[in-house]
Protein backbone atom coordinates (compact mmCIF):
# COMPACT_ATOMS: atom_id res chain seq x y z
CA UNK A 1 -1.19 19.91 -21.18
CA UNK A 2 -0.38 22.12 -24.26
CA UNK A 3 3.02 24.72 -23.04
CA UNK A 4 4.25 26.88 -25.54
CA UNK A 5 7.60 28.46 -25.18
CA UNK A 6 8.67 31.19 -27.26
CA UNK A 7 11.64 32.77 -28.29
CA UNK A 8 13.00 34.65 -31.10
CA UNK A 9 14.57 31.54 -32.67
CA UNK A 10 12.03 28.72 -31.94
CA UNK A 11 8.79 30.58 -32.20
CA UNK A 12 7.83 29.88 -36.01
CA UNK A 13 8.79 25.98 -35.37
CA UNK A 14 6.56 26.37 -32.34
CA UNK A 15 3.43 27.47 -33.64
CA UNK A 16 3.81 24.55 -36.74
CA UNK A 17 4.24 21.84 -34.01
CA UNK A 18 1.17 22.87 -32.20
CA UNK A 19 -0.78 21.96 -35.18
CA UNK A 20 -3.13 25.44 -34.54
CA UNK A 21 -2.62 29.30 -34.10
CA UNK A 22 -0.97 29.91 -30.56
CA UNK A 23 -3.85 32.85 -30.78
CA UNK A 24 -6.86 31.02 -30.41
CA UNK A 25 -8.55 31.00 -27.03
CA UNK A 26 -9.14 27.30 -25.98
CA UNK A 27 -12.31 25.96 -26.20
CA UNK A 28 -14.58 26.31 -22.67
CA UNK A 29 -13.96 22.75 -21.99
CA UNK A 30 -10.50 22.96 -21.93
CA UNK A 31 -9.39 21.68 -18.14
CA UNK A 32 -6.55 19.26 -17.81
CA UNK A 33 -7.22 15.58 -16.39
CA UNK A 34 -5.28 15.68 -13.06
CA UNK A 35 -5.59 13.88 -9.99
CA UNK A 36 -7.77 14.86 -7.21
CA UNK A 37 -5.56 16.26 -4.02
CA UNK A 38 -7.17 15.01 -0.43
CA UNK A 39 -8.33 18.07 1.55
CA UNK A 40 -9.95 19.97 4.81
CA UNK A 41 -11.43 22.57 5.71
CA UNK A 42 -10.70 24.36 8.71
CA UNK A 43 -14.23 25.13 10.25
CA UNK A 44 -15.10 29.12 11.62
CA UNK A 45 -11.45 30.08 11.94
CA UNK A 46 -11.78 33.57 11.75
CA UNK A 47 -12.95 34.72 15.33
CA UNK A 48 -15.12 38.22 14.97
CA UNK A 49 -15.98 40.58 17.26
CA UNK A 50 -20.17 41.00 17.44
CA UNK A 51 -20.13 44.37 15.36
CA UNK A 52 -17.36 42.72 13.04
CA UNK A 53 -18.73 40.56 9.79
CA UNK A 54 -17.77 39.65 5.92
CA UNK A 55 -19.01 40.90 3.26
CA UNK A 56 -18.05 39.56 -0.66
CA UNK A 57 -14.32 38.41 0.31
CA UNK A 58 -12.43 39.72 -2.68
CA UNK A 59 -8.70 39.33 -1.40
CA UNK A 60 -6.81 37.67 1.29
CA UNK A 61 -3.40 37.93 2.33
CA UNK A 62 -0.74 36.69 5.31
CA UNK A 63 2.58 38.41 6.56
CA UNK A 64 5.70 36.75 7.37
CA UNK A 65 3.79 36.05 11.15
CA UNK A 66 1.28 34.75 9.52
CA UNK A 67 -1.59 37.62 10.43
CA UNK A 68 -4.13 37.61 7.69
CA UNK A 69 -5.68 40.49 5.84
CA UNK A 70 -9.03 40.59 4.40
CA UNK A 71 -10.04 43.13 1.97
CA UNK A 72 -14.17 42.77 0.86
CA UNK A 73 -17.17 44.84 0.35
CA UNK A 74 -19.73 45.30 2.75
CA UNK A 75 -21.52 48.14 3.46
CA UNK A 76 -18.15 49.65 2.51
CA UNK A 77 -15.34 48.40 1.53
CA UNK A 78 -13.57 47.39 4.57
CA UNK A 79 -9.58 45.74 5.09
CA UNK A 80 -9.66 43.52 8.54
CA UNK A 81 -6.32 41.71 9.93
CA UNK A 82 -6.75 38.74 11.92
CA UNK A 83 -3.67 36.73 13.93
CA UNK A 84 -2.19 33.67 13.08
CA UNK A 85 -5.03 32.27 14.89
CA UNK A 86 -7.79 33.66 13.21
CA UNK A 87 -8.24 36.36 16.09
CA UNK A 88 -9.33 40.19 14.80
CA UNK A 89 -6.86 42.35 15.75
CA UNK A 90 -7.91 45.84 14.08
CA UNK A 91 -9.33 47.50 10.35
CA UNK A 92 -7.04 49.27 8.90
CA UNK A 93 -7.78 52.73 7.22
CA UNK A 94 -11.37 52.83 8.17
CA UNK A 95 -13.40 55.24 5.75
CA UNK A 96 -10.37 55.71 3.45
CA UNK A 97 -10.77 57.61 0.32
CA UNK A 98 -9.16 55.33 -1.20
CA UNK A 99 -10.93 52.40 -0.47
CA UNK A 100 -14.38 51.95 -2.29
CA UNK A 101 -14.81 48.91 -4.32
CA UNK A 102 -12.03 46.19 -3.24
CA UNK A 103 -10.82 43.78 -5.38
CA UNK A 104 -6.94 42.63 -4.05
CA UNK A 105 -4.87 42.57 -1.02
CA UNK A 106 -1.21 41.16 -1.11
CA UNK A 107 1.91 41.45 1.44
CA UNK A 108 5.62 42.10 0.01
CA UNK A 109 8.55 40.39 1.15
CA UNK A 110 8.95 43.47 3.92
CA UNK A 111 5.52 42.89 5.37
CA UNK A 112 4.16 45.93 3.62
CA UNK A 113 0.05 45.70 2.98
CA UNK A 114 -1.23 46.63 -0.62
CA UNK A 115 -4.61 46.99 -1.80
CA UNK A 116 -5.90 47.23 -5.45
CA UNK A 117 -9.48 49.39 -5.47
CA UNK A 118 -10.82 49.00 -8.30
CA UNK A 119 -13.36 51.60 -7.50
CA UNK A 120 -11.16 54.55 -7.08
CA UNK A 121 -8.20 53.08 -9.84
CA UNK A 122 -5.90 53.18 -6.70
CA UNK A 123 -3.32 50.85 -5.79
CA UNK A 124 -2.09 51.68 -1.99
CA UNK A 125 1.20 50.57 -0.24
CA UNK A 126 0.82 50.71 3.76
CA UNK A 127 3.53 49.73 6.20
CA UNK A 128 3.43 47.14 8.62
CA UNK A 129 2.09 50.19 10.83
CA UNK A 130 -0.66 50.88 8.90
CA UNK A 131 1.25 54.45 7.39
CA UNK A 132 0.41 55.07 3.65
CA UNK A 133 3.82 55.15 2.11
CA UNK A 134 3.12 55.16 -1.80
CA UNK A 135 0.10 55.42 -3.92
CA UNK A 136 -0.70 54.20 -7.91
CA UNK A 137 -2.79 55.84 -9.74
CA UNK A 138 -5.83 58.23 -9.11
CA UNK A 139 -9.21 58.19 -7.77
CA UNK A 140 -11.75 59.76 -10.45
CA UNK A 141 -13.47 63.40 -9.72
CA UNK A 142 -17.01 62.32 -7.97
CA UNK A 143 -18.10 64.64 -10.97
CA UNK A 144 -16.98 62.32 -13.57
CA UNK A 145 -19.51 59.93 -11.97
CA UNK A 146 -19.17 56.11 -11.70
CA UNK A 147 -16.13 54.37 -13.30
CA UNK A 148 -17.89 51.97 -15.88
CA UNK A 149 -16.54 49.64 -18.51
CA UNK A 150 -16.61 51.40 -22.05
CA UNK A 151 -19.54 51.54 -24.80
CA UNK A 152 -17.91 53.88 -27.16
CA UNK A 153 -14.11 55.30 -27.63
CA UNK A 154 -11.65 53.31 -25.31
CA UNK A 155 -9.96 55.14 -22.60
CA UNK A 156 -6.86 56.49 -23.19
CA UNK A 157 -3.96 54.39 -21.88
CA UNK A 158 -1.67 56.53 -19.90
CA UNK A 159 1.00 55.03 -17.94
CA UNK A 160 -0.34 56.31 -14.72
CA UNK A 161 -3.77 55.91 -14.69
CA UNK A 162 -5.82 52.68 -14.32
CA UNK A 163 -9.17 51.35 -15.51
CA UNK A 164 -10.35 49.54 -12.80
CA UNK A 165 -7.23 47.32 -11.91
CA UNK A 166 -6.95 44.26 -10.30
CA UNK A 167 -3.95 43.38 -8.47
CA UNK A 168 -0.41 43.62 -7.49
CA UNK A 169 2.81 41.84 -7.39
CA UNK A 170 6.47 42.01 -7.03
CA UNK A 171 9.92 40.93 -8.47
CA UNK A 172 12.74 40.14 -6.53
CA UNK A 173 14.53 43.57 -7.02
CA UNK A 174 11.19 45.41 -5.78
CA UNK A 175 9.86 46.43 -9.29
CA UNK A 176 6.09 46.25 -9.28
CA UNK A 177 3.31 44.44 -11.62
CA UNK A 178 0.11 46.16 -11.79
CA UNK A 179 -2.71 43.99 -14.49
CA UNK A 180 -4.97 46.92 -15.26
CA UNK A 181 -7.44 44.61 -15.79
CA UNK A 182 -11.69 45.40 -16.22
CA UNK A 183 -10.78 48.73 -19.19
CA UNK A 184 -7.53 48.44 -19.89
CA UNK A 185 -6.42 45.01 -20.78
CA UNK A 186 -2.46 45.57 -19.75
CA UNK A 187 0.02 44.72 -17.51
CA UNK A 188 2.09 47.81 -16.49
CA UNK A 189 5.65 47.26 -14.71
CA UNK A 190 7.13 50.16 -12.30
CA UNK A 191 10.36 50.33 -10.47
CA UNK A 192 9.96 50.06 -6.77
CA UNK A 193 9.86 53.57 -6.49
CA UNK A 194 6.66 53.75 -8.45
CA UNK A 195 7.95 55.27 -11.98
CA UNK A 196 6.63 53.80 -15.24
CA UNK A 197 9.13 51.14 -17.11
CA UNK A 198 7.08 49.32 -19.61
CA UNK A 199 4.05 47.60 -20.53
CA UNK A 200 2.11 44.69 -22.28
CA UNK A 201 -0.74 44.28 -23.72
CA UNK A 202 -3.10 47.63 -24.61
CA UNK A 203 -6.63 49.82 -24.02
CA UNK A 204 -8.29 46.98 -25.84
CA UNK A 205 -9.27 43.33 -25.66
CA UNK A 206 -7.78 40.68 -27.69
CA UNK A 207 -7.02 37.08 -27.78
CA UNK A 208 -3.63 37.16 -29.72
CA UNK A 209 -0.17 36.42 -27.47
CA UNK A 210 0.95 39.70 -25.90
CA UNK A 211 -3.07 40.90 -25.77
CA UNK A 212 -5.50 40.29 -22.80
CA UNK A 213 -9.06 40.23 -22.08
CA UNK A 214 -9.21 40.61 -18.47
CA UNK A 215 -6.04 40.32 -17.01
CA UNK A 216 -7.57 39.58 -13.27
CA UNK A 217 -4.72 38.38 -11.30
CA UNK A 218 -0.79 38.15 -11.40
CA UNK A 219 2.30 36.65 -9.69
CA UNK A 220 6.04 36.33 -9.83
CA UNK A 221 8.55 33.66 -9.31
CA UNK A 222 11.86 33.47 -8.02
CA UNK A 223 13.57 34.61 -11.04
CA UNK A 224 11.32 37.50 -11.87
CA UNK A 225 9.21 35.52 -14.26
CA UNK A 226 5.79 36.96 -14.41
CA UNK A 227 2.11 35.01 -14.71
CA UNK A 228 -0.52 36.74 -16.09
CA UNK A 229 -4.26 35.06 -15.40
CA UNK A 230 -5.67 36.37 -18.54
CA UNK A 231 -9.10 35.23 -17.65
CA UNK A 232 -11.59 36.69 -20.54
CA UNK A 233 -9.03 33.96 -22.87
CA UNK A 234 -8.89 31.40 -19.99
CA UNK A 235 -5.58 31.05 -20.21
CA UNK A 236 -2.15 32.33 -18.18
CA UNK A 237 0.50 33.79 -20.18
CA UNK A 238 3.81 33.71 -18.84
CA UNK A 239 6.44 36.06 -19.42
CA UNK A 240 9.55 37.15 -18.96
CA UNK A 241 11.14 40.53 -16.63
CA UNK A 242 10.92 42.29 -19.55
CA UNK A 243 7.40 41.38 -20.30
CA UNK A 244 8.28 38.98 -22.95
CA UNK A 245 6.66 36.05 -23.79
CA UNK A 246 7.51 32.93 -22.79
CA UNK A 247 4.69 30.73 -22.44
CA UNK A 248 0.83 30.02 -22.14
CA UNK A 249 -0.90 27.51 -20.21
CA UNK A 250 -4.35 27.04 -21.43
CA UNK A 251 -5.87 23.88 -20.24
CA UNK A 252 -7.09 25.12 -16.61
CA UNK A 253 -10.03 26.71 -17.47
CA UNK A 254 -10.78 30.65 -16.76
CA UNK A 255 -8.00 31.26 -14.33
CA UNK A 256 -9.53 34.37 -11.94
CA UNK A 257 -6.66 34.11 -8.94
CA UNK A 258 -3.23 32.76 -9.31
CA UNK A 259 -0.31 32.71 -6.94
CA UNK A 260 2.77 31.05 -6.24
CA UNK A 261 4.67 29.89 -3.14
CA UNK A 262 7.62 30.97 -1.39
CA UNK A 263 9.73 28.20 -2.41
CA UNK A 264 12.57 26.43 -2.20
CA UNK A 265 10.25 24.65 -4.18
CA UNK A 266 7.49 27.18 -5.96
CA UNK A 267 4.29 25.65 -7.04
CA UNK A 268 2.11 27.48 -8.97
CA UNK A 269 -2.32 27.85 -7.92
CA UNK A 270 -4.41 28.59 -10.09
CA UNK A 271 -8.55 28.99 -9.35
CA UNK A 272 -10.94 27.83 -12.23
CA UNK A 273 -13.63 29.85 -10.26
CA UNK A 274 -17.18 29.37 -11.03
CA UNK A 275 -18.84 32.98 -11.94
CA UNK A 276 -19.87 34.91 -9.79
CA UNK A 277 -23.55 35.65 -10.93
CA UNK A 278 -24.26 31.56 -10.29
CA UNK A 279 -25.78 31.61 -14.17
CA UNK A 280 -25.62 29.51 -16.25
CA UNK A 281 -26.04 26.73 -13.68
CA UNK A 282 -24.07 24.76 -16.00
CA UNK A 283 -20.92 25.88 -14.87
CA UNK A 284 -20.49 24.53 -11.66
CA UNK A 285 -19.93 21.57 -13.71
CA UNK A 286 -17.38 22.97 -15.48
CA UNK A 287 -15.44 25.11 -13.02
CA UNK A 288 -14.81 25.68 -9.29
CA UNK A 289 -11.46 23.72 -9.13
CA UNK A 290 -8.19 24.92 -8.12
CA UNK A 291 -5.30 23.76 -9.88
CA UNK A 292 -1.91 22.84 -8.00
CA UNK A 293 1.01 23.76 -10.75
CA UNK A 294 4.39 23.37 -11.53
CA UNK A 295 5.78 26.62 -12.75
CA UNK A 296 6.36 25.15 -16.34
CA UNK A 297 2.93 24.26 -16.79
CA UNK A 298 2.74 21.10 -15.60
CA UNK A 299 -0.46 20.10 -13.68
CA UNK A 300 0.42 17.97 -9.61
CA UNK A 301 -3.40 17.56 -9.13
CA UNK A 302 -6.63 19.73 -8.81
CA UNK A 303 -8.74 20.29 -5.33
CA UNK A 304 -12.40 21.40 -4.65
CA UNK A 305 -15.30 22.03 -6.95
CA UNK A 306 -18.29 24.96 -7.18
CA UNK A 307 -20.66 24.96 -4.43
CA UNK A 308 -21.73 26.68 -0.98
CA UNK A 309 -21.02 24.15 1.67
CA UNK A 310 -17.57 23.97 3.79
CA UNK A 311 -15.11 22.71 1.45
CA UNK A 312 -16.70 23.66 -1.45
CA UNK A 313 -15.87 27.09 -2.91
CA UNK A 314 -18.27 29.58 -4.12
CA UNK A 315 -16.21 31.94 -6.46
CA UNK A 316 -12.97 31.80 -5.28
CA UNK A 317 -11.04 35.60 -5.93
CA UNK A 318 -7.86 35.50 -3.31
CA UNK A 319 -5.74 32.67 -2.56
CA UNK A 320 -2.59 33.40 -0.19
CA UNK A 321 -0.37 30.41 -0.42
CA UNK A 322 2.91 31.51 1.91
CA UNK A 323 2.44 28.09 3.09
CA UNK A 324 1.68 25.99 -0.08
CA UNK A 325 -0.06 23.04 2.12
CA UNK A 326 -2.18 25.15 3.47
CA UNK A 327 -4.17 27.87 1.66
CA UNK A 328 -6.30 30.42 3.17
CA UNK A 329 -9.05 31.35 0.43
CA UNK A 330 -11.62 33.94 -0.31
CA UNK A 331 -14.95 33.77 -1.66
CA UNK A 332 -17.45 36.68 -3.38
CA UNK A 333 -20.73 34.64 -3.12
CA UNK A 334 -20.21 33.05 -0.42
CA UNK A 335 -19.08 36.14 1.90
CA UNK A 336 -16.51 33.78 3.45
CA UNK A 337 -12.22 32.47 3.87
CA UNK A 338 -11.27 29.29 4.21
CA UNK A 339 -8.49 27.69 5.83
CA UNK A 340 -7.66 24.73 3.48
CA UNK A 341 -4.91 22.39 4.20
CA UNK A 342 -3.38 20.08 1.90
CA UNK A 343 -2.88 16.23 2.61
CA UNK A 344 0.08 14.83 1.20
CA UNK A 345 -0.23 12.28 -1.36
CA UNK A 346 1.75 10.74 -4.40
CA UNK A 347 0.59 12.41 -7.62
CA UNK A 348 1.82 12.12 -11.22
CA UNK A 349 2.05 15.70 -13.36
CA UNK A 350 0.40 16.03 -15.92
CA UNK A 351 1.53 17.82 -19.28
């Protein structure tokens, strides 16, 4: 695998060693060679009530008990919570105003639930209790009509408004990560009390380091490093607290979900998801793997591939991985999660 580290002293020496322009978006072949991991899937875990059903499973996320959240569309956009067992136990803010078109749910180190609507530009913090305690951002007028991606003049970016965002994440110290994704091709950090620090990345696409197209999910390590899936480049960019650059993975494909594990040791998922409109057929060739990382860059070994049957994954958009053998994974097409659990085995990373 290509990594490129950059710093103000060893970035010029950097981009001459890598023999091209850091810039350039890898080709759409570009998927490291990394050994298959041995896997199951746990069949019909989730236990519904008769009234109770998925829709497209958009995010997925457990507390420290290990209760898992659900956030999909249906016939509206719905947030269930099921027990450690895969038992429903309740929705949560039926009807909400600020639920409309999901896209992410993730749990903080305090068991709060957050959910990233990319329908209404809202990202929502709930307590364990299910009591809204902060809010990000702002639903549009009904007036204004539908929230669409741009044909003309780009939106303005403004620090507190979003253009259809996609997810959430957290630092050690509390300070938040918000990748303002589908119109604004960002990544905006606030303090924990929700007030506007700094961002990367602008109103419009690009493919040069620092710039996004489609910044669809994001996660932080340990030490408050930050990984961006920049998906439109197929690539993750990894940065620093400050939001500067430290590195860019490129060789495991369009990354649409990433997340990292609790540690002591963190390893790093990333989901080469097949698209979601099944066209070209082509691509389940090329995609549908998830990736099991080290958080340099280094590839462990790869799991799954596109399809519809159990243990195949059908555009994966959530992973939680609190417990890094075993995953519980979301699906748009194929209106599912899946418990997947991780055999140990003896791989080799590759670079």
């Amino acid at each position: 695998m290509k990594r490129f580290v950059i710093g103000c002293c060893v970035l010029a020496a950097a981009l001459l060693l890598s023999g091209r322009l850091l810039a350039q978006a890898p080709p759409a072949t570009a998927r490291a060679t990394a050994p298959d991991i041995p896997f199951e899937s746990v069949p019909n875990f989730l236990q519904f009530p008769p009234d109770v059903y998925l829709g497209e499973s958009m995010g997925v996320a457990r507390n420290s008990k290990g209760n898992i959240f659900v956030y999909h569309r249906r016939d509206d956009t719905r947030l269930h919570e099921f027990d450690a067992n895969g038992k429903f136990v309740r929705e949560w803010l039926p009807q909400s105003y600020g639920f409309e078109f999901a896209h992410k749910v993730r749990v903080d180190s305090e068991d709060n639930v957050w959910v990233v609507d990319e329908g209404t530009n809202m990202i929502i913090k709930m307590s364990p209790a299910g009591k809204v305690l902060m809010v990000l951002g702002r639903r549009p007028e009904a007036v204004e009509g539908a929230v669409e991606s741009p044909t003309g003049d780009p939106p303005t970016d403004q620090p507190y408004i979003f253009g259809r965002p996609t997810d959430v994440a957290w630092d050690p110290q509390g300070n938040i990560f918000i990748p303002d994704g589908y119109i604004n091709h960002r990544v905006v950090k606030f303090d924990k009390n929700g007030r506007f620090i700094r961002k990367v990345g602008s109103n419009l696409r690009g493919n040069q380091p620092y710039q996004f197209n489609t910044p669809h999910s994001i996660a932080v390590d340990a030490l408050g490093n930050v990984y961006v899936a920049d998906r439109g480049n197929r690539r993750i960019q990894v940065f620093d607290n400050n939001l500067v650059l430290r590195a860019i993975y490129d060789t495991v494909g369009a990354p649409w979900e990433v997340c990292i594990s609790p540690g002591p040791h963190q390893y790093l998922f990333s989901s080469n998801s097949n698209p979601d409109s099944n066209t070209p057929a082509a691509s389940w060739d090329v995609s549908g793997e998830i990736y099991k990382m080290e958080l340099d860059g280094r590839v462990v070994g790869k799991f799954g591939r596109a399809g519809k049957a159990v243990g195949q994954f059908q555009t994966v958009h959530g992973i939680d991985c609190r417990n890094p053998d075993e995953l519980i994974i979301s699906e748009i097409s194929a209106w599912r999660v899946q418990k997947i659990r991780l055999r140990q085995t003896t791989t080799t990373s590759s670079r």
